[in-house]
C-alpha atoms as a PDB file:
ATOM      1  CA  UNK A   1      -5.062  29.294  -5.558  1.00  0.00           C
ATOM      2  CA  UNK A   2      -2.852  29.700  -8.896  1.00  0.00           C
ATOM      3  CA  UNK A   3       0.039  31.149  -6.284  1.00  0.00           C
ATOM      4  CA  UNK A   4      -0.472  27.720  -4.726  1.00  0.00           C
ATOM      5  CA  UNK A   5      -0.453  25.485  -7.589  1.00  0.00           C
ATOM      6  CA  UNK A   6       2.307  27.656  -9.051  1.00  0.00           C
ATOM      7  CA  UNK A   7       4.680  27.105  -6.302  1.00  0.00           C
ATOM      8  CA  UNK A   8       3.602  23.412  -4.771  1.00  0.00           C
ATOM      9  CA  UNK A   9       6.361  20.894  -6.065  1.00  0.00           C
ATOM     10  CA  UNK A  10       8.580  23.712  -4.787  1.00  0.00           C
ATOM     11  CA  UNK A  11       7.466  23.564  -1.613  1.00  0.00           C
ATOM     12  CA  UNK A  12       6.833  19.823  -1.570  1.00  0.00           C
ATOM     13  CA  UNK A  13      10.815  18.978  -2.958  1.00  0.00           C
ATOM     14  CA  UNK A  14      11.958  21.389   0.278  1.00  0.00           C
ATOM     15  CA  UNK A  15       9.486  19.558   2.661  1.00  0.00           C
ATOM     16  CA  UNK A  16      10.852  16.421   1.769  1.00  0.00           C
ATOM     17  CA  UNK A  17      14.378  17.295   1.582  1.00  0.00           C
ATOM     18  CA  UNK A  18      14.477  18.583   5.010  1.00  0.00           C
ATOM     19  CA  UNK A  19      12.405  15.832   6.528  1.00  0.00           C
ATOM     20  CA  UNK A  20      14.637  12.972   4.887  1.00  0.00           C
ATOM     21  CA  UNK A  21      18.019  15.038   5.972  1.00  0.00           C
ATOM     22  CA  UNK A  22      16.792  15.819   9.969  1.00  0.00           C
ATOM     23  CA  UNK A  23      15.711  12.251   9.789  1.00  0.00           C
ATOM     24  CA  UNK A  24      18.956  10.486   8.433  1.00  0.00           C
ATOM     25  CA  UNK A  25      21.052  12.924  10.806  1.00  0.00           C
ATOM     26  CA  UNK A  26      19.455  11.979  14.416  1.00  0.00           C
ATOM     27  CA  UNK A  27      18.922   8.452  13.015  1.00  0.00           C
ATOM     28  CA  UNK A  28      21.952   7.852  11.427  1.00  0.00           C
ATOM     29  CA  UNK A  29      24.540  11.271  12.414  1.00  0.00           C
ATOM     30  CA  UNK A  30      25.217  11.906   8.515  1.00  0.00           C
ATOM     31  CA  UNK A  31      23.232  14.717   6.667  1.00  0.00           C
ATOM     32  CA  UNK A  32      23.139  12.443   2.995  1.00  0.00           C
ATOM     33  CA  UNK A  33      22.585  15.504   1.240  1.00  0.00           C
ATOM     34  CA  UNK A  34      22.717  14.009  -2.291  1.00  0.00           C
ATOM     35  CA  UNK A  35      20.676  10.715  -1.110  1.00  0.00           C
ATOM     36  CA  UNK A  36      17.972  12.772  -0.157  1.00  0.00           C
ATOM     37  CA  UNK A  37      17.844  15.528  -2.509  1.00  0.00           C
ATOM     38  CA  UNK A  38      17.144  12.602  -5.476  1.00  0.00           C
ATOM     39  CA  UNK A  39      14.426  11.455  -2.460  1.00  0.00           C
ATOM     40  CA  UNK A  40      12.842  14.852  -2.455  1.00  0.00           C
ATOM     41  CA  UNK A  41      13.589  14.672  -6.627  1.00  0.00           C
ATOM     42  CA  UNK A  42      11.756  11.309  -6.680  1.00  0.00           C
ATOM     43  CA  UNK A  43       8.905  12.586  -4.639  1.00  0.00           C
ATOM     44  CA  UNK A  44       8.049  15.322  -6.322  1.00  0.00           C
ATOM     45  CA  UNK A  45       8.232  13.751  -9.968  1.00  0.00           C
ATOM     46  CA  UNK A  46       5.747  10.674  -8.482  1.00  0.00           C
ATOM     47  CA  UNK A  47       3.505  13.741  -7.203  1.00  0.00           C
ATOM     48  CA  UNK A  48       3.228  15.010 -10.451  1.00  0.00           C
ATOM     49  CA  UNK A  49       2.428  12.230 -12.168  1.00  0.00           C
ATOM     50  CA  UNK A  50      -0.263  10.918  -9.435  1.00  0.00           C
ATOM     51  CA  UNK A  51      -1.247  14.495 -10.078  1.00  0.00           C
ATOM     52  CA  UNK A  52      -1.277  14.352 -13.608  1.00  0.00           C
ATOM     53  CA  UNK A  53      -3.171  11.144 -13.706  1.00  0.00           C
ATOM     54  CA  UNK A  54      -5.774  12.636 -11.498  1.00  0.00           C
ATOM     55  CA  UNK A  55      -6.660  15.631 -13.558  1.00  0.00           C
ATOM     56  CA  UNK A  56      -6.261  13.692 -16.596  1.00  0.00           C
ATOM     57  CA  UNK A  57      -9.279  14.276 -19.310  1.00  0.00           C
ATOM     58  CA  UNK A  58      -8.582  11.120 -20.969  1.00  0.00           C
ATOM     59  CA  UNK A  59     -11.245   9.028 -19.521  1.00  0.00           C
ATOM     60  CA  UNK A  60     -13.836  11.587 -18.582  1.00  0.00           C
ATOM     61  CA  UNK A  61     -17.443  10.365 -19.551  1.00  0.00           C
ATOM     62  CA  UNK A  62     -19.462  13.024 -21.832  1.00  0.00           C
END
């Protein structure tokens, strides 16, 4: 598990990236590398705040 959580927004930003780039290149025939690298970026940063948020101990009743 600690492998996993080590290397997920890694693997999530590369998902994402090629996803977005296959998809704009049969839908639109350019690659938009930089468009959807700051997609990917954008992803991963709202992952890791939803993330975050989730695990937060903030609110936890005691």
């Amino acid at each position: 598990m600690p492998f996993t959580r080590k290397y997920i927004y890694i693997f999530c930003f590369v998902t994402m990236f090629l996803f977005k780039t296959i998809w704009n290149y049969f839908r639109h025939g350019n690659w938009a590398l930089l468009e959807n690298s700051l997609f990917a970026l954008f992803f991963v940063f709202f992952y890791a705040f939803i993330n975050w948020a989730w695990d937060s101990k903030k609110y936890e009743k005691k």
